[in-house]
PDB file of N, CA and C in Angstrom:
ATOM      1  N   UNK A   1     125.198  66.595 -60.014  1.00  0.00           N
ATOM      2  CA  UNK A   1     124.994  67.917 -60.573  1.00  0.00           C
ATOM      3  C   UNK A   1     124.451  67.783 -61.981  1.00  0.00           C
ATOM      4  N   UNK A   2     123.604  68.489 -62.154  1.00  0.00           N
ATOM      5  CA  UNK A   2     122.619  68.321 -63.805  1.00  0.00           C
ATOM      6  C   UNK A   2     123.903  69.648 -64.333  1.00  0.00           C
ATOM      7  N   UNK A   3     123.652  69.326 -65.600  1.00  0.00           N
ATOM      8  CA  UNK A   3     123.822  70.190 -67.011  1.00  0.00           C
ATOM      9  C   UNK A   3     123.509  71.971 -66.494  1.00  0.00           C
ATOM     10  N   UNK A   4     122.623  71.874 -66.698  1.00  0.00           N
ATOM     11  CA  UNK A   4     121.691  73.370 -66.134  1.00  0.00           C
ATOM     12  C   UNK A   4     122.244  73.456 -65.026  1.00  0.00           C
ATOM     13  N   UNK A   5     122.751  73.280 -64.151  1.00  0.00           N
ATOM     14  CA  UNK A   5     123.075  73.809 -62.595  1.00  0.00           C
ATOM     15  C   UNK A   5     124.681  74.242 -62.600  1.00  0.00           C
ATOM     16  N   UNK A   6     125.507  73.957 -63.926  1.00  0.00           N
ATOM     17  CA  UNK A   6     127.031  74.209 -63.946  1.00  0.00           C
ATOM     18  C   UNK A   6     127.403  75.380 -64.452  1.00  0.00           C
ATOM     19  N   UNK A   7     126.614  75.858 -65.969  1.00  0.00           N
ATOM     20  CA  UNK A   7     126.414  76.947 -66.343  1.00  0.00           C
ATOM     21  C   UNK A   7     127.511  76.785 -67.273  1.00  0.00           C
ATOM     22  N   UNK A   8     127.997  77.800 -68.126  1.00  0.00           N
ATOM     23  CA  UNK A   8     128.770  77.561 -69.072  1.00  0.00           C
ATOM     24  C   UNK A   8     130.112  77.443 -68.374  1.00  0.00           C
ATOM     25  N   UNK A   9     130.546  76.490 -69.591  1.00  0.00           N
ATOM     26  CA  UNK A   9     131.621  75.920 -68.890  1.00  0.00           C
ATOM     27  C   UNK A   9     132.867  75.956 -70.218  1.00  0.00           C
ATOM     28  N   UNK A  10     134.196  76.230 -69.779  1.00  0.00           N
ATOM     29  CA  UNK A  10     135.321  76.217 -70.600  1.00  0.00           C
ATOM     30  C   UNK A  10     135.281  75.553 -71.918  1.00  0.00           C
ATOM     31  N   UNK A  11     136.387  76.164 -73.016  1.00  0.00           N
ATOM     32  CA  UNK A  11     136.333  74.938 -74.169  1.00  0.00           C
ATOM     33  C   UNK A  11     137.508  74.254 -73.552  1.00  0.00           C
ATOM     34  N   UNK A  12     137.937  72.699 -73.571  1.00  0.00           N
ATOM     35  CA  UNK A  12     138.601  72.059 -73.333  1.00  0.00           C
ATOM     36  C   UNK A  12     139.923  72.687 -74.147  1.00  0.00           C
ATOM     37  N   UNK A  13     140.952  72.414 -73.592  1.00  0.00           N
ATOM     38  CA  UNK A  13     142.610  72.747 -74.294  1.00  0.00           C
ATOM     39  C   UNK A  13     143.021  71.070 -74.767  1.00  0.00           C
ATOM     40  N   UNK A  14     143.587  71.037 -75.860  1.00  0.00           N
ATOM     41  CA  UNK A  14     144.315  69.513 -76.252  1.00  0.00           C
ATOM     42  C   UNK A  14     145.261  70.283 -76.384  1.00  0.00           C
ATOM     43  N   UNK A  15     146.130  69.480 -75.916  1.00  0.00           N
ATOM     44  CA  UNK A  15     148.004  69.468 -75.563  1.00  0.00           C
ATOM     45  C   UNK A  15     148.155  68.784 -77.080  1.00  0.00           C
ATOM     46  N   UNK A  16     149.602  68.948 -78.078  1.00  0.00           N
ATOM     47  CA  UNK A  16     149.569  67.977 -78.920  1.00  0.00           C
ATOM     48  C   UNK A  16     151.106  66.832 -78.364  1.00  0.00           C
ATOM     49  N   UNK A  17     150.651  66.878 -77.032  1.00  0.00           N
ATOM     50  CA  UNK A  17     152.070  65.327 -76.518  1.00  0.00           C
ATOM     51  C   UNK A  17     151.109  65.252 -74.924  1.00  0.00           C
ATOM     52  N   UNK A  18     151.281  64.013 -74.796  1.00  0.00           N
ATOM     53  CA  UNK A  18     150.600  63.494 -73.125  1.00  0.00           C
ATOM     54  C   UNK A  18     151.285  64.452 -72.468  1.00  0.00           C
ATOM     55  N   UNK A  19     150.275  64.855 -71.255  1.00  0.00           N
ATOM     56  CA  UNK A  19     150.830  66.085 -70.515  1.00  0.00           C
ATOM     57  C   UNK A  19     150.777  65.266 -68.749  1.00  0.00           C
ATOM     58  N   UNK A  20     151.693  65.395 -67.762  1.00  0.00           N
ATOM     59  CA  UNK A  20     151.557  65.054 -66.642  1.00  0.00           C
ATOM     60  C   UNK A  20     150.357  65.005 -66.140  1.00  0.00           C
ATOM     61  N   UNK A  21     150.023  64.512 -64.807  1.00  0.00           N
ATOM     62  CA  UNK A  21     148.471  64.622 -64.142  1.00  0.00           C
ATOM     63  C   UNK A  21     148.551  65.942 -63.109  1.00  0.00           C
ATOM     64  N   UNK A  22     147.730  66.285 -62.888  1.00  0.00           N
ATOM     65  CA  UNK A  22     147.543  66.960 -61.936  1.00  0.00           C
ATOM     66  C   UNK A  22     146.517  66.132 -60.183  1.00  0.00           C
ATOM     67  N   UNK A  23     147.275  66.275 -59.615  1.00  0.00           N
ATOM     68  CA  UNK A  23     147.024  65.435 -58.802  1.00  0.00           C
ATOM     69  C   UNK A  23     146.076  66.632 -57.366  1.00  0.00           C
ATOM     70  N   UNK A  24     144.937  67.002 -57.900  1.00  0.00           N
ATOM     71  CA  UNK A  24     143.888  68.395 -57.081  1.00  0.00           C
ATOM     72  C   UNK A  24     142.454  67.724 -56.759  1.00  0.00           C
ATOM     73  N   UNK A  25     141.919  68.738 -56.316  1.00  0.00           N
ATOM     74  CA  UNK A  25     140.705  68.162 -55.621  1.00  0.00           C
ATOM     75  C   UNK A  25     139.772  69.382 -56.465  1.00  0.00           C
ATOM     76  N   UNK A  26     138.833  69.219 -56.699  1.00  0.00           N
ATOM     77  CA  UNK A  26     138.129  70.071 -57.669  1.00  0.00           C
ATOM     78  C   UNK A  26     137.403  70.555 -56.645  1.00  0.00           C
ATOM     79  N   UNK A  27     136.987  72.135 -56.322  1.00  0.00           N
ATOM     80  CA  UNK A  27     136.307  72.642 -55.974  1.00  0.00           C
ATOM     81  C   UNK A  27     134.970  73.267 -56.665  1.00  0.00           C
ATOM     82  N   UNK A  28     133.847  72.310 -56.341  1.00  0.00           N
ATOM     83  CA  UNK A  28     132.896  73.367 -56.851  1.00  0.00           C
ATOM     84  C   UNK A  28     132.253  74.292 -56.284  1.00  0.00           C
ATOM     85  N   UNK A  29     131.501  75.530 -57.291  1.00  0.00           N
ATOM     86  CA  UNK A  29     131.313  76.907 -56.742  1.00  0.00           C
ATOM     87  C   UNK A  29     129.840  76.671 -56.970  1.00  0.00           C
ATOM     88  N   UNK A  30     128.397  77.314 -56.377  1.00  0.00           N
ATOM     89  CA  UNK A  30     127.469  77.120 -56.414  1.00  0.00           C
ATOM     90  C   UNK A  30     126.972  78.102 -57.776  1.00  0.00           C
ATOM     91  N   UNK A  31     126.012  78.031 -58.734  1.00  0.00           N
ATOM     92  CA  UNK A  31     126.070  78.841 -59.360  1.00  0.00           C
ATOM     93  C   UNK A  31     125.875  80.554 -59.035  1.00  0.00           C
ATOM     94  N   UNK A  32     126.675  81.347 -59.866  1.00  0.00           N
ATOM     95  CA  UNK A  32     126.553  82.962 -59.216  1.00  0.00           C
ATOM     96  C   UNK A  32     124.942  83.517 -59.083  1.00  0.00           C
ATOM     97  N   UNK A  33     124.134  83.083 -60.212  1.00  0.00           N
ATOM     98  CA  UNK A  33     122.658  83.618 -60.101  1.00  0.00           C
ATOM     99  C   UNK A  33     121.921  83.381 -58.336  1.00  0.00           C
ATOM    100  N   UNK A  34     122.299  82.115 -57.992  1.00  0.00           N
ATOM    101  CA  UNK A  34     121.578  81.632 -56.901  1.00  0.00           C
ATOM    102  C   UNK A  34     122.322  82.545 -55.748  1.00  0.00           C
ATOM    103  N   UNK A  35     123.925  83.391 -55.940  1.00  0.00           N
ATOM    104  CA  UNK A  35     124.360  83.641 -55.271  1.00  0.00           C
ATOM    105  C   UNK A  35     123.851  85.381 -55.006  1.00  0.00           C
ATOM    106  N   UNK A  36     123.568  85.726 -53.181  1.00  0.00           N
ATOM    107  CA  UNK A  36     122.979  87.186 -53.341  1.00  0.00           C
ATOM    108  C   UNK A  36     124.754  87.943 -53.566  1.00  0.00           C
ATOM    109  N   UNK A  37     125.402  87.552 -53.050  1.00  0.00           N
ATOM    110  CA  UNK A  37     127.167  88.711 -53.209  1.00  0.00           C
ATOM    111  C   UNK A  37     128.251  87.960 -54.687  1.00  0.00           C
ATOM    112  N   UNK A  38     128.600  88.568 -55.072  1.00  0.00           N
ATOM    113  CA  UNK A  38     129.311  88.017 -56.105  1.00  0.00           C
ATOM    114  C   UNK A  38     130.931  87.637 -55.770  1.00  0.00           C
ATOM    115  N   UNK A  39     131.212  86.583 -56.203  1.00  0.00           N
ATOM    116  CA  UNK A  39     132.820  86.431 -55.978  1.00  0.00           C
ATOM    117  C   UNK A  39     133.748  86.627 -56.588  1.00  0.00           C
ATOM    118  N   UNK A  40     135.283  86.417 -55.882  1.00  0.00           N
ATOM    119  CA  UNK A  40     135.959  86.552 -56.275  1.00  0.00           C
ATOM    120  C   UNK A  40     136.599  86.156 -57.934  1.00  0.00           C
ATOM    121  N   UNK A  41     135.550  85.403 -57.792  1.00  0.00           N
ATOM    122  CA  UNK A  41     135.968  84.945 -59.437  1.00  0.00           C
ATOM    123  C   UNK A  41     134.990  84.892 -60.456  1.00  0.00           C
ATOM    124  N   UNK A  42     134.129  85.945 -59.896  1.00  0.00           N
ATOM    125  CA  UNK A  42     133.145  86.359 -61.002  1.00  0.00           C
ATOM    126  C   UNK A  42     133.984  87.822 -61.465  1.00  0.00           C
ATOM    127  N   UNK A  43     134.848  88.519 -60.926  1.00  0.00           N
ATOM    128  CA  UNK A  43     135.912  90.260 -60.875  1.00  0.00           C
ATOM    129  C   UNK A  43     136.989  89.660 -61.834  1.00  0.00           C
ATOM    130  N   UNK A  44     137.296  88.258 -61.606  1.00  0.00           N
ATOM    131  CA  UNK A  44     139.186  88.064 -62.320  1.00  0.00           C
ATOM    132  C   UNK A  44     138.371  87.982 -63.991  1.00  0.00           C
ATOM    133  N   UNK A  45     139.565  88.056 -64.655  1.00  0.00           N
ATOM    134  CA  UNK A  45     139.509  88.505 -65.599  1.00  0.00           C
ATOM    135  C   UNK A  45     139.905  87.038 -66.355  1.00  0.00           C
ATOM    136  N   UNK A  46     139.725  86.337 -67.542  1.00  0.00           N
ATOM    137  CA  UNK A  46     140.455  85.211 -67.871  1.00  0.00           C
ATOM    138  C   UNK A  46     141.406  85.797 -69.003  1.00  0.00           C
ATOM    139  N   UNK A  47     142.908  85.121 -68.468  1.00  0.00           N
ATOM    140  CA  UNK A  47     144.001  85.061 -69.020  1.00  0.00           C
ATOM    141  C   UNK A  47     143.598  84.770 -70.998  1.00  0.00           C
ATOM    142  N   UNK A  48     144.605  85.549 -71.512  1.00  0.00           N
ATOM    143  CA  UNK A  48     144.345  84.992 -73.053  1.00  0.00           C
ATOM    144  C   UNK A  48     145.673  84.399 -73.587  1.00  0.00           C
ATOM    145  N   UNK A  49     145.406  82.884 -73.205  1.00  0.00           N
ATOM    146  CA  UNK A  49     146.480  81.383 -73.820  1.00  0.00           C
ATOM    147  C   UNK A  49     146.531  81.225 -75.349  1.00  0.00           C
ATOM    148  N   UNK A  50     147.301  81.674 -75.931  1.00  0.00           N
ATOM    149  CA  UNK A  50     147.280  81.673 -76.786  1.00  0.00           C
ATOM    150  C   UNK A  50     148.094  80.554 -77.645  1.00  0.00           C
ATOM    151  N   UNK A  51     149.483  80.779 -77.143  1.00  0.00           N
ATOM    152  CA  UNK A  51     150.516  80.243 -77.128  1.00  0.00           C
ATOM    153  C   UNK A  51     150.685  79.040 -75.846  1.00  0.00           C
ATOM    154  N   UNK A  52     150.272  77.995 -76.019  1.00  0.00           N
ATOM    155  CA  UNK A  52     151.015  77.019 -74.942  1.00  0.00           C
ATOM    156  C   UNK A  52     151.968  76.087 -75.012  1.00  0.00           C
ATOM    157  N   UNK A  53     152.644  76.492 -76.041  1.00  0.00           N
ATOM    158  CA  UNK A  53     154.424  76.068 -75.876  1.00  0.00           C
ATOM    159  C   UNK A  53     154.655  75.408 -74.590  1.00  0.00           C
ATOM    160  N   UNK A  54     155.053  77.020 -73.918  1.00  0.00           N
ATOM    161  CA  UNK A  54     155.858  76.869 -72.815  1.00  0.00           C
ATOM    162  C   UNK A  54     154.863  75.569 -72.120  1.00  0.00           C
ATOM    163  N   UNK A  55     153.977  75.756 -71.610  1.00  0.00           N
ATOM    164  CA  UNK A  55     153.429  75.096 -70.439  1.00  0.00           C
ATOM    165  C   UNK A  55     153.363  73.331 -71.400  1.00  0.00           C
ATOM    166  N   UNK A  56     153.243  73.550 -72.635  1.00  0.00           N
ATOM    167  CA  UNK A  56     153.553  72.276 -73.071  1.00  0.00           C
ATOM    168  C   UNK A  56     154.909  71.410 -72.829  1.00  0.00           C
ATOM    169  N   UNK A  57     155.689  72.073 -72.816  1.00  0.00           N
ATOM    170  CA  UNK A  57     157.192  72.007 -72.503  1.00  0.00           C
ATOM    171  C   UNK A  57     157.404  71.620 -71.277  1.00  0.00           C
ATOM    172  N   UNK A  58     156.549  72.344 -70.927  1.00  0.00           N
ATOM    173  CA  UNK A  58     156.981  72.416 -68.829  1.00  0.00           C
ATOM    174  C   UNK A  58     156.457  71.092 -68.415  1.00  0.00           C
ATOM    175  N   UNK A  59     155.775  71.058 -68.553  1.00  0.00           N
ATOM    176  CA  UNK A  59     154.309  69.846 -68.197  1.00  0.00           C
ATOM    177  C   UNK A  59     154.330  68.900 -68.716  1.00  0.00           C
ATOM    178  N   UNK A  60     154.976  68.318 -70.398  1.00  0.00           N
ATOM    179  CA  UNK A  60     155.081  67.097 -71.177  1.00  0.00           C
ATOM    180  C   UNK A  60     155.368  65.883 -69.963  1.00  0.00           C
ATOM    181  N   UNK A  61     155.024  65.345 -70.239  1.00  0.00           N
ATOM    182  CA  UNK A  61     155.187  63.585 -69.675  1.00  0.00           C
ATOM    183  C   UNK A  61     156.389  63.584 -70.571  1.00  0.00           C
ATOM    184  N   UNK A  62     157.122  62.601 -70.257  1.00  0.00           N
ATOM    185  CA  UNK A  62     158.693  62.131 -70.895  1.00  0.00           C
ATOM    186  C   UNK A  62     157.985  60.803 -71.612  1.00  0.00           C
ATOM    187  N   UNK A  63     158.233  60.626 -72.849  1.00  0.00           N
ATOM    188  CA  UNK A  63     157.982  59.704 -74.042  1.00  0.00           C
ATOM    189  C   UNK A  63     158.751  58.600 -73.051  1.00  0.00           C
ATOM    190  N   UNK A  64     157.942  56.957 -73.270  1.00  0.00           N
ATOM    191  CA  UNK A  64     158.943  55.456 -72.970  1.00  0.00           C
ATOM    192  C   UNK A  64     160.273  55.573 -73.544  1.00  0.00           C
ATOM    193  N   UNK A  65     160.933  55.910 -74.396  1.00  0.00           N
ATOM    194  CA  UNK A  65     161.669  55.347 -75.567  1.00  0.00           C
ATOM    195  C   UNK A  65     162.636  56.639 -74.779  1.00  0.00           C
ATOM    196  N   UNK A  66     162.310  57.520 -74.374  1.00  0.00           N
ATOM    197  CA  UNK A  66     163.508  58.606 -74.007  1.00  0.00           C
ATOM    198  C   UNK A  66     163.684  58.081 -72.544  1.00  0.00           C
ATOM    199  N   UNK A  67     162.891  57.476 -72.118  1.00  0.00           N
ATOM    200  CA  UNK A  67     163.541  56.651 -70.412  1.00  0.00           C
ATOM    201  C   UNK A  67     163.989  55.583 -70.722  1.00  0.00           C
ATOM    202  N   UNK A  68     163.785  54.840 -71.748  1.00  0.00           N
ATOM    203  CA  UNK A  68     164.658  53.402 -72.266  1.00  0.00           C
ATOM    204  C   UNK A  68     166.345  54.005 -72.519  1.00  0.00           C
ATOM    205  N   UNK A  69     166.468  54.818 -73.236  1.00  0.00           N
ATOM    206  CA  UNK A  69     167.311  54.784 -73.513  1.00  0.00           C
ATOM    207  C   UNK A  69     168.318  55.493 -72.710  1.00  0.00           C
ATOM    208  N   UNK A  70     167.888  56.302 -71.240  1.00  0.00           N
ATOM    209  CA  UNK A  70     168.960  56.970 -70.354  1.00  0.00           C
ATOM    210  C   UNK A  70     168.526  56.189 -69.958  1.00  0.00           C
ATOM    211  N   UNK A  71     168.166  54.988 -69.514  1.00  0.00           N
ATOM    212  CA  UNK A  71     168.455  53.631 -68.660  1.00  0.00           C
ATOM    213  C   UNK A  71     169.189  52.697 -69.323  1.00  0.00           C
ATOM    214  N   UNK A  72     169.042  53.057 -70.544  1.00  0.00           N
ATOM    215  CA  UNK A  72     170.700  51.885 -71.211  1.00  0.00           C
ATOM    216  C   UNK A  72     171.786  52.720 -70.861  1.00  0.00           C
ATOM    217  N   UNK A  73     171.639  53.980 -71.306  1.00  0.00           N
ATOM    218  CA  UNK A  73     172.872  54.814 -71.087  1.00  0.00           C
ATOM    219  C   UNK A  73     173.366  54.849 -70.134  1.00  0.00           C
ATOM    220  N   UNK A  74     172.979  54.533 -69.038  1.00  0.00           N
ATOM    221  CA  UNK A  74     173.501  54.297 -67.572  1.00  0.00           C
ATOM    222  C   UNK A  74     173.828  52.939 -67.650  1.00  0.00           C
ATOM    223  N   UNK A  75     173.119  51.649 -67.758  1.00  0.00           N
ATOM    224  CA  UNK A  75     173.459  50.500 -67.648  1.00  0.00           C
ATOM    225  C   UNK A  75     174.650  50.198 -68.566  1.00  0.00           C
ATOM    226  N   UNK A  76     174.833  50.620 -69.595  1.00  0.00           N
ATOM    227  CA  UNK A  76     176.322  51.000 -70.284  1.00  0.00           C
ATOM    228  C   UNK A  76     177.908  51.636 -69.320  1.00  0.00           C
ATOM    229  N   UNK A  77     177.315  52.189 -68.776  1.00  0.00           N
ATOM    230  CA  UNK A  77     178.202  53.199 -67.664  1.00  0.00           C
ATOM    231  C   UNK A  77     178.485  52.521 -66.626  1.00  0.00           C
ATOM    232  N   UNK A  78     177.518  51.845 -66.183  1.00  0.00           N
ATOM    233  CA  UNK A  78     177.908  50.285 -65.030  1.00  0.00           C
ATOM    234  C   UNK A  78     178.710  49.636 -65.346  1.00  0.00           C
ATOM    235  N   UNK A  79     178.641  49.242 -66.708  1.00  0.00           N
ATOM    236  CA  UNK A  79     179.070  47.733 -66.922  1.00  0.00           C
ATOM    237  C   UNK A  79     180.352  48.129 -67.377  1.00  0.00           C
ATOM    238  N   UNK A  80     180.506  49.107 -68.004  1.00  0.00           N
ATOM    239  CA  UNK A  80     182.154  49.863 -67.690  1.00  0.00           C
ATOM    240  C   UNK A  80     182.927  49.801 -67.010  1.00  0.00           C
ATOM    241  N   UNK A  81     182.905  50.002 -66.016  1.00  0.00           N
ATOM    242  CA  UNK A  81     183.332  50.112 -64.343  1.00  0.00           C
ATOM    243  C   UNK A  81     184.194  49.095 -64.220  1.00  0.00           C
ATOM    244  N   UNK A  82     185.338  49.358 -63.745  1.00  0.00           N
ATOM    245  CA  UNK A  82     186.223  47.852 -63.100  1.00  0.00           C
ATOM    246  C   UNK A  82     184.999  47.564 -61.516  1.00  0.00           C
ATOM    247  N   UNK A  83     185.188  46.674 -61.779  1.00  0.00           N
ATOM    248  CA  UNK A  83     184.305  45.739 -60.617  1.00  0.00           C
ATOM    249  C   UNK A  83     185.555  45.070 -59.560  1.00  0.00           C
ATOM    250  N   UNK A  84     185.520  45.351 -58.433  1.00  0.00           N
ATOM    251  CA  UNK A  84     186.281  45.242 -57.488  1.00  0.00           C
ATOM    252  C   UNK A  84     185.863  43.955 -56.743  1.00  0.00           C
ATOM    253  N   UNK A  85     186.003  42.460 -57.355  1.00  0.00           N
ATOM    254  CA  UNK A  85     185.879  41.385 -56.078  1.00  0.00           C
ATOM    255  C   UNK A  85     186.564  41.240 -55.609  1.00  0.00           C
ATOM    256  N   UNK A  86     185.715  40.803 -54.014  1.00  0.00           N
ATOM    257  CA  UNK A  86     186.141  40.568 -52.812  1.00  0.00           C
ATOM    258  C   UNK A  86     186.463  38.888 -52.459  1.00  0.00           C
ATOM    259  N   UNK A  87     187.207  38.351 -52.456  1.00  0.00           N
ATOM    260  CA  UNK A  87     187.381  37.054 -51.501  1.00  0.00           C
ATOM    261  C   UNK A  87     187.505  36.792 -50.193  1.00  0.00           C
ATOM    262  N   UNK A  88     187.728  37.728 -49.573  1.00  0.00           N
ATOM    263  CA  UNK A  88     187.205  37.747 -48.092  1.00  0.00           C
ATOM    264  C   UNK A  88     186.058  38.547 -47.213  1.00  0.00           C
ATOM    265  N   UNK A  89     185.407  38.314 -46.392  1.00  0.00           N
ATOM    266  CA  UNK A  89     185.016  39.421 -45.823  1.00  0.00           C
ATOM    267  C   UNK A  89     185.950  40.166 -45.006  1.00  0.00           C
ATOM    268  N   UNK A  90     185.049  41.505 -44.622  1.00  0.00           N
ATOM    269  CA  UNK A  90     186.037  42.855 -44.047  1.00  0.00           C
ATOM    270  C   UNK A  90     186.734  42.369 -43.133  1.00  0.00           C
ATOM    271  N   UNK A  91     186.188  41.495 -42.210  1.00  0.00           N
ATOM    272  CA  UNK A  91     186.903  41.473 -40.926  1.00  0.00           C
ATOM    273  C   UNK A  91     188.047  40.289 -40.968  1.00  0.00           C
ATOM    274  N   UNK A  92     188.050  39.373 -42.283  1.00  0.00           N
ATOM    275  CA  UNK A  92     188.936  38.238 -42.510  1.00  0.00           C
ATOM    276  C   UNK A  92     190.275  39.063 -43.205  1.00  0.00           C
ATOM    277  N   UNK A  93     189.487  40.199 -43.830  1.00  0.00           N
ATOM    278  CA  UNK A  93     190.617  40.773 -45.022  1.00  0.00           C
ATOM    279  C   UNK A  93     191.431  41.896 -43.950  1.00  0.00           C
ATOM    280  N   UNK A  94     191.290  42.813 -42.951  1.00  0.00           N
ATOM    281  CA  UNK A  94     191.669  43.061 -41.988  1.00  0.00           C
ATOM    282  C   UNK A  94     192.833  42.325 -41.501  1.00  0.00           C
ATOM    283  N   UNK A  95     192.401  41.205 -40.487  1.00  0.00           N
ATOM    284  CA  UNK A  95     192.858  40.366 -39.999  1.00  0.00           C
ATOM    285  C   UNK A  95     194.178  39.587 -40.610  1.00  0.00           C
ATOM    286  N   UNK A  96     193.985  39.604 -42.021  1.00  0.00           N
ATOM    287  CA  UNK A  96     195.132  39.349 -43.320  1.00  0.00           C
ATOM    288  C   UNK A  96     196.361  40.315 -43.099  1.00  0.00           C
ATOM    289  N   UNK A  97     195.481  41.179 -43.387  1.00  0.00           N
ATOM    290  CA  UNK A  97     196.318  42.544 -43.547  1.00  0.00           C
ATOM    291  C   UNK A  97     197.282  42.899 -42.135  1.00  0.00           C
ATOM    292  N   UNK A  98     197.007  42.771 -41.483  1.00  0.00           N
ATOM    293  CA  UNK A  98     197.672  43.342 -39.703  1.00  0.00           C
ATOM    294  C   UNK A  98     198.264  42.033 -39.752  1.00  0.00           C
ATOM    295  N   UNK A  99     198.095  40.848 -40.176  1.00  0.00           N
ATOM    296  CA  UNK A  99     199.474  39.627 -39.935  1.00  0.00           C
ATOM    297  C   UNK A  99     200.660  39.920 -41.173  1.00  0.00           C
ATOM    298  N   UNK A 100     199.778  40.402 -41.961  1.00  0.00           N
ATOM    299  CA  UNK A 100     201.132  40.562 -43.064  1.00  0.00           C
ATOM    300  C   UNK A 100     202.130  41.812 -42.565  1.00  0.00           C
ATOM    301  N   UNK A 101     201.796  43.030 -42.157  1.00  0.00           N
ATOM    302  CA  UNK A 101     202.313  44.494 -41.797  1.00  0.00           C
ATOM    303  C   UNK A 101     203.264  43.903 -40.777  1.00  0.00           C
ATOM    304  N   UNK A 102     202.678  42.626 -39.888  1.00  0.00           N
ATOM    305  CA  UNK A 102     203.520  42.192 -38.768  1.00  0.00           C
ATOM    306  C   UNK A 102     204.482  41.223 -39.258  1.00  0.00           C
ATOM    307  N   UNK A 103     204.431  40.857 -40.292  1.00  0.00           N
ATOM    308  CA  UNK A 103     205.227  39.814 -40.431  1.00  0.00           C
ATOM    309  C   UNK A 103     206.529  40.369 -41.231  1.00  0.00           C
ATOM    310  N   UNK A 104     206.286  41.233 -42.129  1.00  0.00           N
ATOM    311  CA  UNK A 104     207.643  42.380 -42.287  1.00  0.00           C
ATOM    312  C   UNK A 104     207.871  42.155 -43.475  1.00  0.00           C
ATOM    313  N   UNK A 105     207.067  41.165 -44.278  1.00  0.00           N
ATOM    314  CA  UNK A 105     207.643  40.349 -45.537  1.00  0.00           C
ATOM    315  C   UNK A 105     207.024  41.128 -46.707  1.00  0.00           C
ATOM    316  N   UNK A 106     207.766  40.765 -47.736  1.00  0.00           N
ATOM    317  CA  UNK A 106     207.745  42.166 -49.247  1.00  0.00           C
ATOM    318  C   UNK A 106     206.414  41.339 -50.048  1.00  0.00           C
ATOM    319  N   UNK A 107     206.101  42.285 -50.883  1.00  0.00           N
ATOM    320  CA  UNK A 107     204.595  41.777 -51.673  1.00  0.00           C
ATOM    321  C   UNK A 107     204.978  40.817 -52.150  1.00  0.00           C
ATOM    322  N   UNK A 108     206.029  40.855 -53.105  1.00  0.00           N
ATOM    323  CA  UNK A 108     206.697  39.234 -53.757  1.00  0.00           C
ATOM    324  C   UNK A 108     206.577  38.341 -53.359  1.00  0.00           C
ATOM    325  N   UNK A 109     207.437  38.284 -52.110  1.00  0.00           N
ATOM    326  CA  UNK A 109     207.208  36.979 -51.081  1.00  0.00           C
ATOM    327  C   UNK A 109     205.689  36.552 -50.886  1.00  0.00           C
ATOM    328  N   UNK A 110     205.087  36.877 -50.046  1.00  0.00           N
ATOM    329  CA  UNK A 110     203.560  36.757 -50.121  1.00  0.00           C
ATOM    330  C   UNK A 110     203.002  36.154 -51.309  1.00  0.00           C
ATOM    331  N   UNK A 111     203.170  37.255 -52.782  1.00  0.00           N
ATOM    332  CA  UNK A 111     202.850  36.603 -53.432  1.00  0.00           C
ATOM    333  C   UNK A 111     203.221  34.960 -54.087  1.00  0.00           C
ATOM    334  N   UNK A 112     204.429  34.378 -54.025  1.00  0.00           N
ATOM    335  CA  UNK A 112     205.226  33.482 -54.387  1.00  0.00           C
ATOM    336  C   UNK A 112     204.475  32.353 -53.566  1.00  0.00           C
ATOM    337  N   UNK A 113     204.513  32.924 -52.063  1.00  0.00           N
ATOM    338  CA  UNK A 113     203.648  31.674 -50.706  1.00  0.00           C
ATOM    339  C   UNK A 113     202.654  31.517 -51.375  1.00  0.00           C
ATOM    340  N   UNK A 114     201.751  32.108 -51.940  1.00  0.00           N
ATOM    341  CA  UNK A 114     200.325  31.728 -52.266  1.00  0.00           C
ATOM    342  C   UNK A 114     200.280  31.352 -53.197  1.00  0.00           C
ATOM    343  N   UNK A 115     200.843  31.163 -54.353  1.00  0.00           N
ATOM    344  CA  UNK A 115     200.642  30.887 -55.642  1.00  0.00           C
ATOM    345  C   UNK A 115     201.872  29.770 -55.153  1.00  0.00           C
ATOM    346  N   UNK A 116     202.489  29.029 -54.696  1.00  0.00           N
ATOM    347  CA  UNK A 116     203.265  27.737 -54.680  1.00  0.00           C
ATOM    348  C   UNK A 116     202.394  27.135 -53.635  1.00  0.00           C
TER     349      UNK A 116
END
């Protein structure tokens, strides 16, 4: 497409923070002169943006340094955690468990057998 065949075209908007992508397929319109019926979007009216706060707000990309740091803040929150090891697997630790219930004997005991 040449210069001359687009016709006037928007002033660009600068965001002042990286703004998400838009992930669209651009439709182009043939120019209206060449066209004999006029369209729908030669009637709409263009919006007056004055203020783009909001849509700056809405739309910002999230800064590195603010995902670094709710990924420490979580990895902090992990490492908190009592950590529960296992020395047996399920079906050994089971199998433990249903000989001890059968055997009738108090935690003490048990414990005393294993540690002597």
């Amino acid at each position: 497409f040449s210069s001359m065949s687009q016709g006037p075209r928007k002033p660009t908007v600068e965001p002042s923070c990286p703004m998400r992508p838009l992930y669209w397929n651009r439709i182009q319109i043939s120019d209206s002169s060449q066209q004999s019926m006029p369209t729908l979007w030669d009637s709409l009216e263009e919006p007056n943006l004055c203020d783009t706060n909001e849509f700056e707000y809405l739309f910002s990309k999230e800064t590195a340094q603010e995902k670094k740091k709710a990924l420490a803040d979580s990895y902090e929150k992990k490492t908190k955690t009592k950590k529960i090891i296992k020395l047996l697997d399920g079906k050994r630790s089971q199998t433990v468990g249903i000989l001890i219930s059968s055997l009738h004997l108090e935690m003490k005991d048990i414990e005393h057998a294993v540690l002597n």
